[in-house]
C-alpha atoms as a PDB file:
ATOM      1  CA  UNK A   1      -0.047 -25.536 -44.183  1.00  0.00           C
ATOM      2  CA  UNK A   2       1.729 -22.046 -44.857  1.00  0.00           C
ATOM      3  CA  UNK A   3       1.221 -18.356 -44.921  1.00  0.00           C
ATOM      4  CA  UNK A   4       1.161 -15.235 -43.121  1.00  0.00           C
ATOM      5  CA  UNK A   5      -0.048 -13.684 -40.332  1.00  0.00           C
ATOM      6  CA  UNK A   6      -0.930 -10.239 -40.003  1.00  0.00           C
ATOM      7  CA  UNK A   7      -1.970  -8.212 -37.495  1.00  0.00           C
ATOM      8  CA  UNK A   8      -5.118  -5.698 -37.469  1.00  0.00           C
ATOM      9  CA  UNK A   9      -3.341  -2.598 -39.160  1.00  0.00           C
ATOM     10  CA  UNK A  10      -2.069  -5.454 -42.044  1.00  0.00           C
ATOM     11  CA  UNK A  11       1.492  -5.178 -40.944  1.00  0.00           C
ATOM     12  CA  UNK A  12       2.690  -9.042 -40.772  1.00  0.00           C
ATOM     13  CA  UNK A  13       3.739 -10.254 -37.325  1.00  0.00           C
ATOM     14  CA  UNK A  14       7.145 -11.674 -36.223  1.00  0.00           C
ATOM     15  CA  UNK A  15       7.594 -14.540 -33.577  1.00  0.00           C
ATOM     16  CA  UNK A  16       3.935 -15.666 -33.848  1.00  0.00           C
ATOM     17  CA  UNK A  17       3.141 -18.893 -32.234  1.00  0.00           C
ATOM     18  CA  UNK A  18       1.697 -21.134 -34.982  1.00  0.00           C
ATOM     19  CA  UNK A  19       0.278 -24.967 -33.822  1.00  0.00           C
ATOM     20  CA  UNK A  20      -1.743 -27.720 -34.955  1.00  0.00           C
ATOM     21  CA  UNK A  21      -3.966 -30.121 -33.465  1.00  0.00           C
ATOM     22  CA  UNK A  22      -5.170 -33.476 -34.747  1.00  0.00           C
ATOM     23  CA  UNK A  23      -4.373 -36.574 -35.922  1.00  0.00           C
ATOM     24  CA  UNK A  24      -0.772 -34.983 -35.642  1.00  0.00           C
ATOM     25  CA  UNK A  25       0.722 -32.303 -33.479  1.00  0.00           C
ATOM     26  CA  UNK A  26       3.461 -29.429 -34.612  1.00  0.00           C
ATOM     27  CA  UNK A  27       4.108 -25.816 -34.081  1.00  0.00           C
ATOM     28  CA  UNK A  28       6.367 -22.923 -35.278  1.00  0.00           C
ATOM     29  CA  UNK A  29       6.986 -19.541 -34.631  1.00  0.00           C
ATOM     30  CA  UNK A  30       6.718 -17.235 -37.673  1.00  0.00           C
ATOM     31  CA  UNK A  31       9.698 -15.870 -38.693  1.00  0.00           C
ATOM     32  CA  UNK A  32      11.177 -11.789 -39.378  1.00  0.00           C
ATOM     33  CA  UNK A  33       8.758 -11.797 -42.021  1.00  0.00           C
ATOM     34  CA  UNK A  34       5.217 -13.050 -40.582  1.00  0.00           C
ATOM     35  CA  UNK A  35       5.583 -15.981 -42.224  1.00  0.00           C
ATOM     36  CA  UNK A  36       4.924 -19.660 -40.813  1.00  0.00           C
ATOM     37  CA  UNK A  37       4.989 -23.101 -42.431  1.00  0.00           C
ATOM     38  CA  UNK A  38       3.531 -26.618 -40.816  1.00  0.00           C
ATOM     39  CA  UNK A  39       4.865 -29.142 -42.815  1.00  0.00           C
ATOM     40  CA  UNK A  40       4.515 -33.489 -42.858  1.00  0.00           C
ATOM     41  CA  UNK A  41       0.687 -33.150 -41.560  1.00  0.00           C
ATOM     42  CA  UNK A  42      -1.017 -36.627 -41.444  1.00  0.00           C
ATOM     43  CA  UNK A  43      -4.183 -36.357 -43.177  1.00  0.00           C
ATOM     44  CA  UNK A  44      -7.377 -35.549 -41.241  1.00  0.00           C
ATOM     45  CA  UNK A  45      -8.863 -32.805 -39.441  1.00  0.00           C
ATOM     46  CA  UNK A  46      -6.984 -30.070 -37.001  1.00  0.00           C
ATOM     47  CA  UNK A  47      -7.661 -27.107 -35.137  1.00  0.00           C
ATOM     48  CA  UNK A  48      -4.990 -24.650 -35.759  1.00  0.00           C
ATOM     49  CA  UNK A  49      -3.951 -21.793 -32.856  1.00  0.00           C
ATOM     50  CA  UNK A  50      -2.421 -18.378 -33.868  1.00  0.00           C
ATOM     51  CA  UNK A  51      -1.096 -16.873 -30.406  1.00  0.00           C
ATOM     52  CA  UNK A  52       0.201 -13.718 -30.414  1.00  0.00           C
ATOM     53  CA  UNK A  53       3.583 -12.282 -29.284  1.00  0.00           C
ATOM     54  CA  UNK A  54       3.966 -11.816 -25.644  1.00  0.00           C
ATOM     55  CA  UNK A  55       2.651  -8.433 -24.326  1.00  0.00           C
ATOM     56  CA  UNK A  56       1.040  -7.544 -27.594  1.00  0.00           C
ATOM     57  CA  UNK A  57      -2.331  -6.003 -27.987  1.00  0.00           C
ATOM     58  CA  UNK A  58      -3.552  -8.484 -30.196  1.00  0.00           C
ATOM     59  CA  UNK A  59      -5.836 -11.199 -29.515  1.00  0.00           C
ATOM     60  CA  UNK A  60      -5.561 -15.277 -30.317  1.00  0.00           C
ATOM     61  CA  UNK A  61      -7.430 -16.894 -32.489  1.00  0.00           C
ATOM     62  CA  UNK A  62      -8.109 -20.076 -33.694  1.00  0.00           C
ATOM     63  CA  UNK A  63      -9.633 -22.412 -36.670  1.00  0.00           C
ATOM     64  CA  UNK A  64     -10.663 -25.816 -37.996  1.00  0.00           C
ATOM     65  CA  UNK A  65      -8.928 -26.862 -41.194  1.00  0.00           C
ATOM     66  CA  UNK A  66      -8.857 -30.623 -42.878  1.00  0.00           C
ATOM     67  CA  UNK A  67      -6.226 -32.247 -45.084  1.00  0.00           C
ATOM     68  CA  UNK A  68      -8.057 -34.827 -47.345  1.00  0.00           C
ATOM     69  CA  UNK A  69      -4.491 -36.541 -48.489  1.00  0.00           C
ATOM     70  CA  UNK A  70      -0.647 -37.036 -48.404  1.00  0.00           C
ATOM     71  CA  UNK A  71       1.119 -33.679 -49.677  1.00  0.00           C
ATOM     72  CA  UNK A  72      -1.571 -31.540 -49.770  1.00  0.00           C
ATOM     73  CA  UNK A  73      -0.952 -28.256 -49.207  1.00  0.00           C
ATOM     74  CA  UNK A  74      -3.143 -25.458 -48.113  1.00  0.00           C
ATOM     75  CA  UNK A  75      -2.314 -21.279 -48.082  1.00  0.00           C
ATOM     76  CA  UNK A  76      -4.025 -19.655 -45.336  1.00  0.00           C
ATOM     77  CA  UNK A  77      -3.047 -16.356 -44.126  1.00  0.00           C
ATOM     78  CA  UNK A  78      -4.347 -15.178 -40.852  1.00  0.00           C
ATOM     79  CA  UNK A  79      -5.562 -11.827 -39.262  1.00  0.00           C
ATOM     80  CA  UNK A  80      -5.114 -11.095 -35.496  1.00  0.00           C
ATOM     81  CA  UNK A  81      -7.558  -8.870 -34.161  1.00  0.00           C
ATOM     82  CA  UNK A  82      -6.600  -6.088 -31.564  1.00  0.00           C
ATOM     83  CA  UNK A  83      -7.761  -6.700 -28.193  1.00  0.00           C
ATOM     84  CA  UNK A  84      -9.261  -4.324 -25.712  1.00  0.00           C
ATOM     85  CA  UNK A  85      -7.072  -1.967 -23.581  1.00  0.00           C
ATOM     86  CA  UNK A  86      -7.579  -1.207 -20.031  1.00  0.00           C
ATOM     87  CA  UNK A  87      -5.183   1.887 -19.294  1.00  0.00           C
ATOM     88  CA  UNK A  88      -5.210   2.843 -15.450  1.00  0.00           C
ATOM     89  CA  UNK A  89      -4.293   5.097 -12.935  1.00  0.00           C
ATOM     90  CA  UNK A  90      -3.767   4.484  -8.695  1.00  0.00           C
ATOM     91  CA  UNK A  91      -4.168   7.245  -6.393  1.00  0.00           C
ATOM     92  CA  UNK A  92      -4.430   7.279  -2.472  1.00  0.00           C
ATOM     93  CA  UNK A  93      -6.876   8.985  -0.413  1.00  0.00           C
ATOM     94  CA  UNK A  94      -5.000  12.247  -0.858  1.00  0.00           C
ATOM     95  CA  UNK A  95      -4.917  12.419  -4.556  1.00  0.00           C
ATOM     96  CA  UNK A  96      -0.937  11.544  -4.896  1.00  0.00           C
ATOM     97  CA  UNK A  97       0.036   8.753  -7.177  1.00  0.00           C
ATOM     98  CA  UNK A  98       0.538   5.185  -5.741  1.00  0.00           C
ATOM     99  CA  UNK A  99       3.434   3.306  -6.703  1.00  0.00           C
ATOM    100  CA  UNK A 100       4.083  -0.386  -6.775  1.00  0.00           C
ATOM    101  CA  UNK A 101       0.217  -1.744  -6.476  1.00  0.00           C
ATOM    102  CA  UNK A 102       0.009  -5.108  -7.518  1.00  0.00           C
ATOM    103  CA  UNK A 103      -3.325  -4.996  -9.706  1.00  0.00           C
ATOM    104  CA  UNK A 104      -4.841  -8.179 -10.959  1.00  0.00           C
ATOM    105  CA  UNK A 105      -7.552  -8.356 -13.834  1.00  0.00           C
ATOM    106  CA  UNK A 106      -9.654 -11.671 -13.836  1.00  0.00           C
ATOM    107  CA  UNK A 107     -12.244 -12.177 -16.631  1.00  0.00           C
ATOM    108  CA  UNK A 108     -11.416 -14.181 -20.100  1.00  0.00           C
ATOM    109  CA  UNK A 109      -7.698 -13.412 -19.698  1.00  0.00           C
ATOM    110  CA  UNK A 110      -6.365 -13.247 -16.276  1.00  0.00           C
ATOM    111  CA  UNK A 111      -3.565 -10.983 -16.072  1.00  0.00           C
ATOM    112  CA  UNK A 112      -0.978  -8.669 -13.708  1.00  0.00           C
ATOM    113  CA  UNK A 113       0.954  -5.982 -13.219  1.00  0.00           C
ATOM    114  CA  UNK A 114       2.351  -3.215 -11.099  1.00  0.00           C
ATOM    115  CA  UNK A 115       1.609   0.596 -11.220  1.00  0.00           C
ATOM    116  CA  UNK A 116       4.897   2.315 -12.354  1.00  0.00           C
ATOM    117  CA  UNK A 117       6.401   5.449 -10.431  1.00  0.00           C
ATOM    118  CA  UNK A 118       3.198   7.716 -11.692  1.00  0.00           C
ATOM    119  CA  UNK A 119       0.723   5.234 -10.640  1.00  0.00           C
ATOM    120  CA  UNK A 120       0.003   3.910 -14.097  1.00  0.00           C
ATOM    121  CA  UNK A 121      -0.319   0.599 -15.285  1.00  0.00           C
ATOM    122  CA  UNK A 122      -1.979  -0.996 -18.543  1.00  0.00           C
ATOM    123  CA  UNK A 123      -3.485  -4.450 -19.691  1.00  0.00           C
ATOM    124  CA  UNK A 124      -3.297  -5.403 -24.026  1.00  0.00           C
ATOM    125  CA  UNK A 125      -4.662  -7.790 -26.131  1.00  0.00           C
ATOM    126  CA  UNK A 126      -7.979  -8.400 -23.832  1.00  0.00           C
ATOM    127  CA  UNK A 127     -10.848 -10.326 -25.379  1.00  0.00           C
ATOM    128  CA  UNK A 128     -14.677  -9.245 -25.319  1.00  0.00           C
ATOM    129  CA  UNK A 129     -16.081 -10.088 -21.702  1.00  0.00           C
ATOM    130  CA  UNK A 130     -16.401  -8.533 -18.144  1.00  0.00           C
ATOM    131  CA  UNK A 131     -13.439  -8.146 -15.889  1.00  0.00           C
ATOM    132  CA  UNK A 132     -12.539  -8.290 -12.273  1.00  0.00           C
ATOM    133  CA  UNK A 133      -9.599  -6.060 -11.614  1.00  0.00           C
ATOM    134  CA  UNK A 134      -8.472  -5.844  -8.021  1.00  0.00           C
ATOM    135  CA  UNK A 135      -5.803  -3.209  -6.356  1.00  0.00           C
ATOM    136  CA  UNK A 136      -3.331  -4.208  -3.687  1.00  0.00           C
ATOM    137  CA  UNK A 137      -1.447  -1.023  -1.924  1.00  0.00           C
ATOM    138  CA  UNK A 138       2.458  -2.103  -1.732  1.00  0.00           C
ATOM    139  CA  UNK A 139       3.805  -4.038   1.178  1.00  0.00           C
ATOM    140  CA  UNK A 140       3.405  -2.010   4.836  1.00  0.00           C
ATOM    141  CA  UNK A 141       1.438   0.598   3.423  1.00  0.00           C
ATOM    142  CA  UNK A 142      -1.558   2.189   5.552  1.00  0.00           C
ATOM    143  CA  UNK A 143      -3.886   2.224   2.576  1.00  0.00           C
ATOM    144  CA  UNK A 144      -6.435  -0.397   1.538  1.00  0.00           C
ATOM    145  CA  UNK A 145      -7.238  -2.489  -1.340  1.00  0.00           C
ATOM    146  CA  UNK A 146     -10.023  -1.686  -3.653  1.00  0.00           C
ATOM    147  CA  UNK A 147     -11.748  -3.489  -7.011  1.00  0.00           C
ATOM    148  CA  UNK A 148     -14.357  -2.853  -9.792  1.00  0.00           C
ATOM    149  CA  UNK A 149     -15.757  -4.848 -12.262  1.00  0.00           C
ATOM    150  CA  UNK A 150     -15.902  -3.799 -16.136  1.00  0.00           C
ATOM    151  CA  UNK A 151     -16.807  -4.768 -19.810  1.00  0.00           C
ATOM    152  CA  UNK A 152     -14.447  -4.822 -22.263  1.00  0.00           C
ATOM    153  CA  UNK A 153     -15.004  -5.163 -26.354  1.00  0.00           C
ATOM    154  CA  UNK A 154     -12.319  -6.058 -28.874  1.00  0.00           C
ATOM    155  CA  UNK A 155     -10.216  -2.496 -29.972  1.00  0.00           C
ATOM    156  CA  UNK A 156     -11.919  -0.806 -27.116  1.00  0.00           C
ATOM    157  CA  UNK A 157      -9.742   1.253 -24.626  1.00  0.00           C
ATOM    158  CA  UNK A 158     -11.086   1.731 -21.629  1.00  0.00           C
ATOM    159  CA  UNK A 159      -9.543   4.607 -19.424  1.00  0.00           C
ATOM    160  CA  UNK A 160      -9.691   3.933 -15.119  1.00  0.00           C
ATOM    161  CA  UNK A 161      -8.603   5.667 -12.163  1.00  0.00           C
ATOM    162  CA  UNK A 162      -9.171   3.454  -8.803  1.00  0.00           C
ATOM    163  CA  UNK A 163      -8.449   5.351  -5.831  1.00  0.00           C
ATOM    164  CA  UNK A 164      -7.210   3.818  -2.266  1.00  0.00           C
ATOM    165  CA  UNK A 165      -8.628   4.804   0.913  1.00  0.00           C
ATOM    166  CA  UNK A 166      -6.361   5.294   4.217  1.00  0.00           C
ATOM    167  CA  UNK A 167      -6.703   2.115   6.664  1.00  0.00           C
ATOM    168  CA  UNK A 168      -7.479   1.796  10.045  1.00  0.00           C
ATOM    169  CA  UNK A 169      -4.361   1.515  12.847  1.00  0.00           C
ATOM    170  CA  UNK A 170      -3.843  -0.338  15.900  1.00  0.00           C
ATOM    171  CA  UNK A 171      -1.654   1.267  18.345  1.00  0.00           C
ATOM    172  CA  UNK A 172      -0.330  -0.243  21.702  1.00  0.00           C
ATOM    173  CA  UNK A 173       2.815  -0.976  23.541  1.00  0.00           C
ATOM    174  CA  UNK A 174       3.516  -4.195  25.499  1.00  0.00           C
ATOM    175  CA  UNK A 175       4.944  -4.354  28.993  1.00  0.00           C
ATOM    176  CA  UNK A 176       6.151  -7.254  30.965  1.00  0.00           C
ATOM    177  CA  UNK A 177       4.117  -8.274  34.314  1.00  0.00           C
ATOM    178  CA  UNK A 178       6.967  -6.018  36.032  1.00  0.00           C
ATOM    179  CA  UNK A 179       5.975  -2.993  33.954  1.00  0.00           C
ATOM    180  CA  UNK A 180       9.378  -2.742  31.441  1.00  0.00           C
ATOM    181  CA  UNK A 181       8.729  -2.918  28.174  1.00  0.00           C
ATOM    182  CA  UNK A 182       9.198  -5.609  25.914  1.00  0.00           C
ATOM    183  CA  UNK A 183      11.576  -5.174  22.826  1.00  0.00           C
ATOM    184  CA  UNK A 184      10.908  -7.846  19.950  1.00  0.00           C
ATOM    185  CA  UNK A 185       7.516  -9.496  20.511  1.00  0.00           C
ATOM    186  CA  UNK A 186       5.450 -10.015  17.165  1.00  0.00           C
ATOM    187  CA  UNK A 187       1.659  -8.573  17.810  1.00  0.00           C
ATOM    188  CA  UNK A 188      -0.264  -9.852  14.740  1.00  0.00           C
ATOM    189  CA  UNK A 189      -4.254  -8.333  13.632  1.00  0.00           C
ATOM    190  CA  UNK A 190      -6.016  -9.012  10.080  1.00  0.00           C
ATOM    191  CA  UNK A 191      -3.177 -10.654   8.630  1.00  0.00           C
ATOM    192  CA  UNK A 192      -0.548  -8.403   9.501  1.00  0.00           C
ATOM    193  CA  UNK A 193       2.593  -8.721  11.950  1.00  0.00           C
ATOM    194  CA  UNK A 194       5.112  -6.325  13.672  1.00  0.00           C
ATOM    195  CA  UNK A 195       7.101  -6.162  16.425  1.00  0.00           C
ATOM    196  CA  UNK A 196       7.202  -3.843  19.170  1.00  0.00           C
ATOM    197  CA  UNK A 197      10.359  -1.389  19.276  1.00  0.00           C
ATOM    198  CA  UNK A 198      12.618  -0.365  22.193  1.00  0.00           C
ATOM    199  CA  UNK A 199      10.046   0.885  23.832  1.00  0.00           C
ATOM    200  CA  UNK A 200       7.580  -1.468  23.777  1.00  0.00           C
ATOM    201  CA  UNK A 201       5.145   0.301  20.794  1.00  0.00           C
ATOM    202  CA  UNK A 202       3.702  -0.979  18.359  1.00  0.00           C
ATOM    203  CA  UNK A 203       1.534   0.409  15.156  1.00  0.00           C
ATOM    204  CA  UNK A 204      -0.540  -2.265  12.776  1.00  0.00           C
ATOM    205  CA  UNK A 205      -1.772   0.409   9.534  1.00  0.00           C
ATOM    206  CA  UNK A 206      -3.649  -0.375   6.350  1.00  0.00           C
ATOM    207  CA  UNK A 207      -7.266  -1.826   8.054  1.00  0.00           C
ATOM    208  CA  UNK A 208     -10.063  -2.695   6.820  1.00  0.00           C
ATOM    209  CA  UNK A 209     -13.546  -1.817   8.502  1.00  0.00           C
ATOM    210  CA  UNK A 210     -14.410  -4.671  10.608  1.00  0.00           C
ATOM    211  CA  UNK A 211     -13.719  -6.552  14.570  1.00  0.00           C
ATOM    212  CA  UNK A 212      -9.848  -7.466  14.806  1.00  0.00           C
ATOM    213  CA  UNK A 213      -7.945  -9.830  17.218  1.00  0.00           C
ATOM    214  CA  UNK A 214      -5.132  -9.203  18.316  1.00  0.00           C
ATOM    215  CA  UNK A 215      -2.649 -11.604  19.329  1.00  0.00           C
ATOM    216  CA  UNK A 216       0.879 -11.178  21.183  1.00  0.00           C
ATOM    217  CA  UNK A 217       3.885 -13.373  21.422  1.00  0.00           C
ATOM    218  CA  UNK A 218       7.070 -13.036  23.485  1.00  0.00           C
ATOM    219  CA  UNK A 219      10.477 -12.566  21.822  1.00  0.00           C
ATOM    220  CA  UNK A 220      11.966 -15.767  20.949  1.00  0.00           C
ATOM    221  CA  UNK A 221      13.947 -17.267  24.275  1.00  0.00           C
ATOM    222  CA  UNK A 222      11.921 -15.136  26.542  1.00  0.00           C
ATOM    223  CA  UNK A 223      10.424 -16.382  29.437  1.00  0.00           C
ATOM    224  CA  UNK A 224       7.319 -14.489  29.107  1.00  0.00           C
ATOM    225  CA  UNK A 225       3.969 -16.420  27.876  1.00  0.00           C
END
């Protein structure tokens, strides 16, 4: 089996993944000029995947194809359609750009990504379906996460801004049962820990509506419970 592949604007594609399925199993990758070539294929019938390069904005695709006899060979040059395109921007609450989200998409191709110093990120090469895409603010940061849900067709490009809304806080400060404060204990509420300062004070950010409990342990050694 050997011929091209091309991609949607008929330019031919380089470092293609090329593999067959059946009653025997090889692959290639194509080579500088699109080309492939799966050679010493038992006879019988095979499924044959065409996978992109990585990061492209093309799509896979895949066929059934039979070999009757010993030495046959069969030319089949394939096209790879261009995915959809989900191009995105993150804001906060105050309209500035948010860099470093982690944003996951979930639908018929899961993938992620973080939002560059302008807030910007982009998914390629997304087949037809509806997608889950979910926004994370970075690490220690007092904004929350947010998601939407979207359909997608092939060669589509989809423009989306997803905005992130300030957090509630827990203040406090933690004393000792003779009323000095306590340096270094780890006071923990929805999943997120810090420890108290010289002073005692503490400051949990980034909350989501709801009831919290908050727990408190002593500095490691200390003799307080």
């Amino acid at each position: 089996l050997l011929g091209y592949i091309f991609s949607y604007n008929g330019s031919r594609v380089y470092n293609t993944y090329v593999g067959a399925s059946g009653p025997s199993s090889k692959y290639i990758y194509t080579d500088v000029n699109g080309s492939y070539k799966l050679k010493s294929l038992i006879p019988g019938n095979y499924t044959i995947y065409v996978s992109p390069p990585y990061d492209s904005d093309m799509i896979d695709v895949d066929f059934k194809i039979n070999f009757a006899f010993l030495g046959q060979v069969k030319y089949v040059n394939i096209t790879l359609p261009k995915g959809g395109t989900i191009i995105g921007k993150v804001f906060a609450y105050n309209g500035s750009a948010v860099y470093n989200s982690y944003v996951y998409l979930d639908g018929p191709v899961d993938k992620t990504t973080y939002t560059n110093s302008t807030g910007d990120f982009i998914f390629k090469g997304l087949k037809n379906g509806t997608y889950y895409i979910s926004v994370s603010p970075p690490y220690d940061s007092e904004l929350i996460s947010n998601w939407t849900t979207l359909n997608i067709s092939l060669g589509q490009t989809i423009y989306l801004n997803i905005t992130l809304q300030k957090g509630g806080k827990i203040t406090g400060s933690v004393f000792a049962p003779n009323g000095t404060p306590v340096y270094g204990a780890t006071v923990s509420a929805g999943g997120r820990s810090v420890y108290t300062d010289a002073n005692g004070s503490y400051k949990i950010i980034g909350l989501s509506n709801g009831t919290y409990s908050v727990h408190i342990s002593p500095p490691y050694g200390s003799e307080l419970l």
